[in-house]
N, C-alpha and C. Protein backbone atom coordinates (compact mmCIF):
# COMPACT_ATOMS: atom_id res chain seq x y z
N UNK A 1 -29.31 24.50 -4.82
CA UNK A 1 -28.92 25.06 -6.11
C UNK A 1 -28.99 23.99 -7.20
N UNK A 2 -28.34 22.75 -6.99
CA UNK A 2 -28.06 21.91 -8.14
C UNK A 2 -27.99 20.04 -7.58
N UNK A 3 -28.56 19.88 -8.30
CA UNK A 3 -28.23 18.18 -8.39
C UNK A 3 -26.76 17.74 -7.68
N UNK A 4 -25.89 17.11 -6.63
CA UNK A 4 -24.73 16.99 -6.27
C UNK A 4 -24.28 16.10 -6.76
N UNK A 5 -24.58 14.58 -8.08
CA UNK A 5 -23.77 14.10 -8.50
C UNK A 5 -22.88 14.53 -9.41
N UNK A 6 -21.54 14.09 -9.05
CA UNK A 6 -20.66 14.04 -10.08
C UNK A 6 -21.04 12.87 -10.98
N UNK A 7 -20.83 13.14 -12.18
CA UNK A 7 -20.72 12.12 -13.41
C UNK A 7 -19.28 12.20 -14.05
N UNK A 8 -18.61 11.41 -13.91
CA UNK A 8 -17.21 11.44 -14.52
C UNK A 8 -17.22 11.39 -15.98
N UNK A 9 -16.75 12.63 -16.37
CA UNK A 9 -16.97 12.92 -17.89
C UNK A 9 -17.85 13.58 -18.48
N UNK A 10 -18.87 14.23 -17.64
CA UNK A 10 -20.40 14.57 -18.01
C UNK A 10 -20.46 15.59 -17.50
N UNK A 11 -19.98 15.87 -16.02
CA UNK A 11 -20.48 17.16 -15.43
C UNK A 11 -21.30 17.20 -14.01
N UNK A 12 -21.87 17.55 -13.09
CA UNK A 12 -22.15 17.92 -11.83
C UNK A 12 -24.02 18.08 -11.87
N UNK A 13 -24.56 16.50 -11.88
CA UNK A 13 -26.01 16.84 -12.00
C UNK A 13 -26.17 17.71 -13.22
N UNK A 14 -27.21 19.11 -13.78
CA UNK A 14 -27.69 19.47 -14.78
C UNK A 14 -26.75 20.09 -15.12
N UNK A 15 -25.49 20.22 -14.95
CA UNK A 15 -24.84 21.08 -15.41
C UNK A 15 -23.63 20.16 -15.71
N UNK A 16 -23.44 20.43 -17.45
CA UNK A 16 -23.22 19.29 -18.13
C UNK A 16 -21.53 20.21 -18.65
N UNK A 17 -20.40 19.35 -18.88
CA UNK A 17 -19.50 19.90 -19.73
C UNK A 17 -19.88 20.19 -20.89
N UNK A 18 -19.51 21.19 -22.07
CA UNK A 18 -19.69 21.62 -22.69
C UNK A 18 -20.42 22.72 -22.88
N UNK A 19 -21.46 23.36 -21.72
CA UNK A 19 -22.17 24.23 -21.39
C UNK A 19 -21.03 25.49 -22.20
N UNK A 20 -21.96 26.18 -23.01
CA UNK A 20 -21.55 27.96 -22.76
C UNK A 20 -21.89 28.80 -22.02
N UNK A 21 -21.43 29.71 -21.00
CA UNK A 21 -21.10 30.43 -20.19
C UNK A 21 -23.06 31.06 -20.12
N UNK A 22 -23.20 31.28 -21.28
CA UNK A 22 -24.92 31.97 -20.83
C UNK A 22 -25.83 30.83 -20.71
N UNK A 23 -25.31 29.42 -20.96
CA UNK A 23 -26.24 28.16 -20.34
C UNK A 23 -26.08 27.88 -18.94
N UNK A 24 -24.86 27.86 -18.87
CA UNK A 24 -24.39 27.80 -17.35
C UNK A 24 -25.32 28.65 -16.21
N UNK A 25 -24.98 30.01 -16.98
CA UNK A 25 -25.86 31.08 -16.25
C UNK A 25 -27.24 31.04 -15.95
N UNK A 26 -27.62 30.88 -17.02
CA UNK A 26 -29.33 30.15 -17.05
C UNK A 26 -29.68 29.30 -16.17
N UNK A 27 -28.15 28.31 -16.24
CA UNK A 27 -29.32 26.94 -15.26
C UNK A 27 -28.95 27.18 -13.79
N UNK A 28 -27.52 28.08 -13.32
CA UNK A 28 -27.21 28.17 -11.70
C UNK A 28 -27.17 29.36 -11.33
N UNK A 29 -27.49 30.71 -12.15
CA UNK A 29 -26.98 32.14 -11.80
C UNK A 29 -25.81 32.28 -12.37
N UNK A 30 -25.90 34.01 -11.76
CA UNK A 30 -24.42 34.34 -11.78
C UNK A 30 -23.87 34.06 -10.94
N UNK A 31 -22.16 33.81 -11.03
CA UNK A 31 -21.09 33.71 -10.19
C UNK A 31 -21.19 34.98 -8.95
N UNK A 32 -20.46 34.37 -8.06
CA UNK A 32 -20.55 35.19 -6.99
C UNK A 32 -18.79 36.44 -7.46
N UNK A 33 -18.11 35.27 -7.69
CA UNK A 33 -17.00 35.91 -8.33
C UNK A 33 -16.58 35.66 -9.88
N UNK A 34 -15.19 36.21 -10.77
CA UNK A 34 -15.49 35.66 -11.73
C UNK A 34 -13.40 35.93 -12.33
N UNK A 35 -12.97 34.84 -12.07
CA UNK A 35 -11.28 35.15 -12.05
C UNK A 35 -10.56 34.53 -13.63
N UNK A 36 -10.44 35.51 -13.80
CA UNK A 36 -9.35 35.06 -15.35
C UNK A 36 -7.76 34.67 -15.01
N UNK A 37 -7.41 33.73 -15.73
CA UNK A 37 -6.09 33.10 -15.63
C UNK A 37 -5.23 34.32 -15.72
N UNK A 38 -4.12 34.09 -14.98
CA UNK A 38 -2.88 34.82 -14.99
C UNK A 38 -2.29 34.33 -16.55
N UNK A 39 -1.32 35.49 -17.11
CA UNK A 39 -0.90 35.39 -18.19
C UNK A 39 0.04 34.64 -17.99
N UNK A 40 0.86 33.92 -17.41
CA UNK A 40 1.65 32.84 -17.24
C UNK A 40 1.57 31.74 -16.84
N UNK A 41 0.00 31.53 -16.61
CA UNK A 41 -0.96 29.74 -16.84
C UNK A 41 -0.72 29.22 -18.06
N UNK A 42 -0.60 28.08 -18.48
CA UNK A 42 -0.35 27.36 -19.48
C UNK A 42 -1.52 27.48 -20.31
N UNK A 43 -2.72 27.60 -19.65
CA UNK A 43 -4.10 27.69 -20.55
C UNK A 43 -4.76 28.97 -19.80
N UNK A 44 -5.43 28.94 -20.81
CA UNK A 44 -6.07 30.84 -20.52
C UNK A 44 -7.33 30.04 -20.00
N UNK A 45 -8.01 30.92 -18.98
CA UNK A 45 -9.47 30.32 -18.75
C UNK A 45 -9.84 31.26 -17.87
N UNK A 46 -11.66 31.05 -17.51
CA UNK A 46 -12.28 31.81 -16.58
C UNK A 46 -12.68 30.95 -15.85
N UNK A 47 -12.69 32.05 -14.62
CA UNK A 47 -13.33 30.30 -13.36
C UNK A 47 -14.35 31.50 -12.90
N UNK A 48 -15.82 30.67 -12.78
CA UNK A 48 -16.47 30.92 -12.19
C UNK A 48 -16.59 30.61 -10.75
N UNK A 49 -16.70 31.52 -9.51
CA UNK A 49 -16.91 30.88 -8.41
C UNK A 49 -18.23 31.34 -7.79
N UNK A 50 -18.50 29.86 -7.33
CA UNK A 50 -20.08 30.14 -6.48
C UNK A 50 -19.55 29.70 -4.92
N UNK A 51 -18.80 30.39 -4.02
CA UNK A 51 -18.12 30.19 -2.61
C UNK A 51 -19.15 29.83 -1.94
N UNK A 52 -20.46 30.55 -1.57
CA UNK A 52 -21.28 30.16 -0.82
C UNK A 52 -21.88 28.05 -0.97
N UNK A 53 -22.38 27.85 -2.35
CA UNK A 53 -22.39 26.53 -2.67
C UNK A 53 -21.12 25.63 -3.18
N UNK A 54 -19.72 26.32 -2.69
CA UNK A 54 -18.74 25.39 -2.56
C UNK A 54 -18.47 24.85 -3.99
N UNK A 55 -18.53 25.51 -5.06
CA UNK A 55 -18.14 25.20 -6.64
C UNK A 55 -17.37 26.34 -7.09
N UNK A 56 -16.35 25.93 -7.79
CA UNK A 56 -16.19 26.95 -9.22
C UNK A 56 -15.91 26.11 -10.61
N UNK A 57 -16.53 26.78 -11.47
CA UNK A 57 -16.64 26.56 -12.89
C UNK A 57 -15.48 26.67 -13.48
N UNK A 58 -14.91 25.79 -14.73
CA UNK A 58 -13.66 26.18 -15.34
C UNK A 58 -14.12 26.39 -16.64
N UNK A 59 -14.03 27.59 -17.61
CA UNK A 59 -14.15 27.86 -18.90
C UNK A 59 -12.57 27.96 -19.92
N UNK A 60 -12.00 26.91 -20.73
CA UNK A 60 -11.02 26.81 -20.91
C UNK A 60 -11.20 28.02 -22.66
N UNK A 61 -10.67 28.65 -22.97
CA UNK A 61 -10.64 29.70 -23.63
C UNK A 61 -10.13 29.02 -25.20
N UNK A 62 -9.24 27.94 -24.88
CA UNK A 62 -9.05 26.67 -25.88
C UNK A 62 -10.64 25.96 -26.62
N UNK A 63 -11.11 26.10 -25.76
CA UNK A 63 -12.76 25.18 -25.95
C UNK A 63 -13.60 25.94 -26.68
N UNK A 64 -13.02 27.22 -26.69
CA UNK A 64 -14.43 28.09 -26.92
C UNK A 64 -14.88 29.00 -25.76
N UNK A 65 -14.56 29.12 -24.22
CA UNK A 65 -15.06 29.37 -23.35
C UNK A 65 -16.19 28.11 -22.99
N UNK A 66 -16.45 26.29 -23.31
CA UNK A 66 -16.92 25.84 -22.81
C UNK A 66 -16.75 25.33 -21.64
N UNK A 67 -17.29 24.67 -20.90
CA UNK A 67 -17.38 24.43 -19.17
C UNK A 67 -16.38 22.87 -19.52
N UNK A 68 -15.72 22.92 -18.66
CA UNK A 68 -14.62 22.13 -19.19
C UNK A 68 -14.22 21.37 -18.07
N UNK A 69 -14.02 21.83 -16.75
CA UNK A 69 -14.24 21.41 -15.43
C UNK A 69 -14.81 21.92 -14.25
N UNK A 70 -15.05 21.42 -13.71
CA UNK A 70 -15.65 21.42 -12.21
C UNK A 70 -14.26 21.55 -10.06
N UNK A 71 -14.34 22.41 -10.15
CA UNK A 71 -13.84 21.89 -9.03
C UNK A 71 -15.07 22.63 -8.02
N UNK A 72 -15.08 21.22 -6.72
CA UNK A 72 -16.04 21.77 -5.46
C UNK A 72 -15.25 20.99 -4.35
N UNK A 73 -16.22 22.05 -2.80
CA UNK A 73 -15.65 21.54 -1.72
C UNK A 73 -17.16 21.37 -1.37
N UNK A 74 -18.01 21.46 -2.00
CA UNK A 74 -19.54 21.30 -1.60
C UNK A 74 -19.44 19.49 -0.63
N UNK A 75 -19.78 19.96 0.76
CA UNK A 75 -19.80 18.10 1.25
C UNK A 75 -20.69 17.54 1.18
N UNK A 76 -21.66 17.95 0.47
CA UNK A 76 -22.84 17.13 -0.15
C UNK A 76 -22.50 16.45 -1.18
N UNK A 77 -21.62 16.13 -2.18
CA UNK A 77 -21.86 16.20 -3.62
C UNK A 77 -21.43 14.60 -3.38
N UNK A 78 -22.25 14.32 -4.73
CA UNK A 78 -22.02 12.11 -4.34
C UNK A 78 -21.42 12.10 -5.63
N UNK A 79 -20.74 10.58 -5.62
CA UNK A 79 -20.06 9.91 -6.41
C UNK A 79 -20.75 8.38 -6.41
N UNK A 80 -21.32 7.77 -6.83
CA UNK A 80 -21.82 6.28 -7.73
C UNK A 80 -22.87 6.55 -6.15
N UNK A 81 -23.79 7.24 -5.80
CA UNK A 81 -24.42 7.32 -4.44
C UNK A 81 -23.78 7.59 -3.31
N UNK A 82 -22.86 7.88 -3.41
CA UNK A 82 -21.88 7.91 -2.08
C UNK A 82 -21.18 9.28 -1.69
N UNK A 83 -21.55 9.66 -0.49
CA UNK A 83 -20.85 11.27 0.04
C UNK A 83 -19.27 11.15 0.47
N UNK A 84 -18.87 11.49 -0.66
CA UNK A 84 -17.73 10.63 -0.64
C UNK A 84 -16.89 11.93 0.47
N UNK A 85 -17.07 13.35 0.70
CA UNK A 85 -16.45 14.09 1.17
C UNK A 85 -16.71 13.43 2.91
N UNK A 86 -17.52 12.75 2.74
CA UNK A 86 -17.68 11.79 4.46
C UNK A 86 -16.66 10.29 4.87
N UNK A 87 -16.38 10.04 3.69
CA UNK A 87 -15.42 8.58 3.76
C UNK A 87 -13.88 9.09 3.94
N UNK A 88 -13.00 8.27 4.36
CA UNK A 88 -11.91 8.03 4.42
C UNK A 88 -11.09 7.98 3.06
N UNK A 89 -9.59 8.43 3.00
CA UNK A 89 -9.14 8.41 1.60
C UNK A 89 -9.08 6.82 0.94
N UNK A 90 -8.91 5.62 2.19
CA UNK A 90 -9.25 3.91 1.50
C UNK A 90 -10.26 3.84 1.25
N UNK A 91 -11.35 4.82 1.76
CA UNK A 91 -12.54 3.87 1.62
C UNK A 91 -13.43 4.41 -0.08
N UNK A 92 -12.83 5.87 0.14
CA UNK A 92 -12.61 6.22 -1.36
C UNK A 92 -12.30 5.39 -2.84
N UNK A 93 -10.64 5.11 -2.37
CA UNK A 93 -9.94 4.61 -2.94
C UNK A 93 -10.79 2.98 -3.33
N UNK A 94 -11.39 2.43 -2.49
CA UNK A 94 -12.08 1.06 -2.47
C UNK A 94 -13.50 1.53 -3.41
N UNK A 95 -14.07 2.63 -3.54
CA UNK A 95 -15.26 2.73 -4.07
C UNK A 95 -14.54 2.60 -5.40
N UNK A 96 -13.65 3.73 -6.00
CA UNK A 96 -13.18 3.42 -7.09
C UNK A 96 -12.62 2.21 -7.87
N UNK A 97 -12.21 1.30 -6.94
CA UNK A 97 -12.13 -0.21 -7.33
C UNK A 97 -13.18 -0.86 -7.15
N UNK A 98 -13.93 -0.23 -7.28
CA UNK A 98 -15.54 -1.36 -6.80
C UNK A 98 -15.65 -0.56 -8.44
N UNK A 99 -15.43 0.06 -8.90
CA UNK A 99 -16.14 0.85 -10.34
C UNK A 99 -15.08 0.76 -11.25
N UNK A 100 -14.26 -0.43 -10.80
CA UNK A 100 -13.16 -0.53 -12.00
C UNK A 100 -11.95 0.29 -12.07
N UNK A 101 -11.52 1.24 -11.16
CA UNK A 101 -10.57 2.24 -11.43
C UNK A 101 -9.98 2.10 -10.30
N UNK A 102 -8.39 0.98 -11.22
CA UNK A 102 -7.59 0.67 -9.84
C UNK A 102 -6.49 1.66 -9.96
N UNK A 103 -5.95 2.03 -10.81
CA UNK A 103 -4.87 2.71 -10.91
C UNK A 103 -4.51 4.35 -10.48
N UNK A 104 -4.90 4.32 -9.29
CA UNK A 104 -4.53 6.13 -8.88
C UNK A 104 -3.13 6.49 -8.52
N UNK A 105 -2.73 7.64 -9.50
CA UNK A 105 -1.77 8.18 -9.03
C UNK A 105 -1.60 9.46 -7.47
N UNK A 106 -0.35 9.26 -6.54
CA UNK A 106 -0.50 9.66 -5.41
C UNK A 106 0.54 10.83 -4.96
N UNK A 107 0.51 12.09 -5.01
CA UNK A 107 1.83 13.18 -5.12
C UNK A 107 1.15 13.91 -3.74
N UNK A 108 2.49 14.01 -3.34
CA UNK A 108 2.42 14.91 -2.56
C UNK A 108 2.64 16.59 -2.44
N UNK A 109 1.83 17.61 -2.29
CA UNK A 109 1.54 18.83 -2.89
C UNK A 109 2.61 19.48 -2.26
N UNK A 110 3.02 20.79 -2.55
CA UNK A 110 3.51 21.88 -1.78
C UNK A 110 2.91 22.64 -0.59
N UNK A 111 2.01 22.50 -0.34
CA UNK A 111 1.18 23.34 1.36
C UNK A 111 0.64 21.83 1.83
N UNK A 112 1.41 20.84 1.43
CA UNK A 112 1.05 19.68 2.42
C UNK A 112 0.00 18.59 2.53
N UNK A 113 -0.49 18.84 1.20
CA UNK A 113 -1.71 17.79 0.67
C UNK A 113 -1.39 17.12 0.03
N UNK A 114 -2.34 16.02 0.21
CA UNK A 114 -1.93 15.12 -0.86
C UNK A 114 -3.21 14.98 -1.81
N UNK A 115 -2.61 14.50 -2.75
CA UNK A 115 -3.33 14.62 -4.35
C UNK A 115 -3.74 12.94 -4.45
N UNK A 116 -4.82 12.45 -4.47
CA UNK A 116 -4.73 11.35 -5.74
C UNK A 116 -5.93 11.97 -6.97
N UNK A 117 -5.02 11.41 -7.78
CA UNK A 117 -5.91 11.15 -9.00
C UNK A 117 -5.93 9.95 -9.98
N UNK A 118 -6.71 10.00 -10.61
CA UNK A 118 -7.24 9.20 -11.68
C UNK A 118 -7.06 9.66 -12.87
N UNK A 119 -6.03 9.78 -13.71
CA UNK A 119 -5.68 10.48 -14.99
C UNK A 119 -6.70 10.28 -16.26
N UNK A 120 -6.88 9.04 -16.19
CA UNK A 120 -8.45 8.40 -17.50
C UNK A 120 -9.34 8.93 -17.11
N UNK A 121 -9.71 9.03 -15.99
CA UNK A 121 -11.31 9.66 -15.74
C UNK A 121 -11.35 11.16 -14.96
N UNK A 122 -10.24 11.51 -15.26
CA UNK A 122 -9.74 12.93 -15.24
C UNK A 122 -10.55 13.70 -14.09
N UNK A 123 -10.21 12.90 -12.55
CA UNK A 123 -10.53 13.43 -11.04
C UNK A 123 -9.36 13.65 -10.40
N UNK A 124 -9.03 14.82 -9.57
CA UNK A 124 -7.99 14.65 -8.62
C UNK A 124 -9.17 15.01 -6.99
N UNK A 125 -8.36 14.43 -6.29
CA UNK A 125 -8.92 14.29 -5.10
C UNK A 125 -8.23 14.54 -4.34
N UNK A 126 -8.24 15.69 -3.28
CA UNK A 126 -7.07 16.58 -2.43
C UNK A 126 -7.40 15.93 -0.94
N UNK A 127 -6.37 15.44 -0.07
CA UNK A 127 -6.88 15.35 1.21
C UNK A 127 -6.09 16.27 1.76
N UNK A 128 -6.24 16.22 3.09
CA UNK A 128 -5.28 17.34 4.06
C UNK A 128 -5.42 16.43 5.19
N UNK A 129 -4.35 16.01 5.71
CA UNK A 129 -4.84 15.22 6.94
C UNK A 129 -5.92 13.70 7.05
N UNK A 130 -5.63 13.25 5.48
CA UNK A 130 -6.86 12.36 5.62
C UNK A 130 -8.46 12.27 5.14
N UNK A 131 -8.93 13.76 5.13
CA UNK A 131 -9.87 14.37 5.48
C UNK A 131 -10.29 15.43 3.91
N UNK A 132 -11.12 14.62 2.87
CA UNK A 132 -11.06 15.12 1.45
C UNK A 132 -11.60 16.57 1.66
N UNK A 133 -10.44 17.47 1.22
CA UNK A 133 -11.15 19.03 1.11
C UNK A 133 -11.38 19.82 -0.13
N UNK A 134 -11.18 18.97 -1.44
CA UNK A 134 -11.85 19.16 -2.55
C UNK A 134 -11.78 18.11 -3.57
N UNK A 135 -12.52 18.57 -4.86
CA UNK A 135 -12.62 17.31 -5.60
C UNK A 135 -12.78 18.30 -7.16
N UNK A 136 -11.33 17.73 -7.89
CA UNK A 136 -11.37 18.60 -9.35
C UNK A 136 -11.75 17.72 -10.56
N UNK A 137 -12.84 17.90 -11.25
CA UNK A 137 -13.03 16.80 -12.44
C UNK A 137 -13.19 17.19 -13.81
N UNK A 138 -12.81 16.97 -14.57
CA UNK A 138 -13.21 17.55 -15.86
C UNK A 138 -13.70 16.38 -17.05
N UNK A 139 -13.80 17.16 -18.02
CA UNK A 139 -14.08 16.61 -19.45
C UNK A 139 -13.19 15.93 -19.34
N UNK A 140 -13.59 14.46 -20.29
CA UNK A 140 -12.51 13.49 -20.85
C UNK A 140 -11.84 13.78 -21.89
N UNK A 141 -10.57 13.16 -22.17
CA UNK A 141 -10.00 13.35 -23.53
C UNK A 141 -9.52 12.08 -23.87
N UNK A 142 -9.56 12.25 -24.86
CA UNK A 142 -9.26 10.27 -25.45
C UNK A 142 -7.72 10.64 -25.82
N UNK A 143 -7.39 9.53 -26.31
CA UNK A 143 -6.04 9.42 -26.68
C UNK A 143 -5.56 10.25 -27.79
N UNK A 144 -6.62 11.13 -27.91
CA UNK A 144 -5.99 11.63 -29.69
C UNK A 144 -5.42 12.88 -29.16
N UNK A 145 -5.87 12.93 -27.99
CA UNK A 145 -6.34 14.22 -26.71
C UNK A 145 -7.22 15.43 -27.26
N UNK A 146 -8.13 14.97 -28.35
CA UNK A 146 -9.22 15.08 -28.50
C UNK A 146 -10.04 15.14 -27.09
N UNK A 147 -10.85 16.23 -27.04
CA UNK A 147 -11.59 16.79 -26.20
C UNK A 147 -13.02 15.84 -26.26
N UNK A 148 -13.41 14.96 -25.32
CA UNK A 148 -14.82 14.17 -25.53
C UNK A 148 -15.64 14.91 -24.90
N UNK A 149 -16.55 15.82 -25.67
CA UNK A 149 -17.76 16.43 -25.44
C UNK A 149 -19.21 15.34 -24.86
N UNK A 150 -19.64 15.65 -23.91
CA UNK A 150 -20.94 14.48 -23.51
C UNK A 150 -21.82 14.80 -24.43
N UNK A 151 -22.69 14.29 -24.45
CA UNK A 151 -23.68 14.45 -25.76
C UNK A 151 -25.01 15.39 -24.54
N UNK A 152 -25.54 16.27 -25.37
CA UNK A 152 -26.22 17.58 -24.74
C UNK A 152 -27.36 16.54 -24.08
């Protein structure tokens, strides 16, 4: 279907943040499914899901309906060359300090996962047992929390 790098801040191979919903469509299909936020989410949005290739799309309704994040369980998808859904949560954790990003925060979830993320480069990374079973990334926002659009 698609290119499997993540680009932190950019988007998932050709499919770039900021996309509108009929670019999106253009460059991967339609969604297999297509779920609108509950009225008691903090932000309204549509998520596209493609289950079979292990993605869904986030359209934040704040943005415009632009593509705003990414979450996948696709175990193909790389990070700086690396399948990262194949490494260990240190050895993870060590790629990201090889790329400058020492500071991950580490919570432990309610059904028993644990979370790290990277708040600046706006990734959370879910393990279960060790064993990464998804990966959520979105658009950056600078300090103004200004929304940083990648350049098309």
């Amino acid at each position: 279907m698609i290119n499997k790098d993540i680009r932190l801040g950019k988007g998932l191979g050709k499919i770039k943040f900021g996309l509108t919903m009929k670019e999106v469509e253009a460059l991967v299909g339609e969604p297999e499914e297509i779920e609108e936020s509950e009225e008691e989410d903090d932000f309204e949005h549509e998520a596209w899901n493609y289950w079979e290739e292990g993605y869904s799309l986030y359209f934040d309704k704040e943005d415009d309906y632009r593509l705003s994040c990414i979450e996948t369980a696709n175990r193909e998808v790389q990070l700086w060359g690396e399948r990262i859904f194949e490494m260990s949560p240190n050895q993870i954790l060590q790629l990201f300090a090889d790329n400058d990003m020492n500071d991950p925060e580490e919570e432990e979830m309610e059904g028993g996962e644990t979370r790290i993320s990277f708040e600046k480069e706006m990734i959370d990374l879910y393990f279960d047992d060790e064993q990464l079973i998804a990966v959520n990334f979105g658009v950056f926002i600078g300090d103004d929390l200004e929304v940083k659009w990648p350049e098309k």
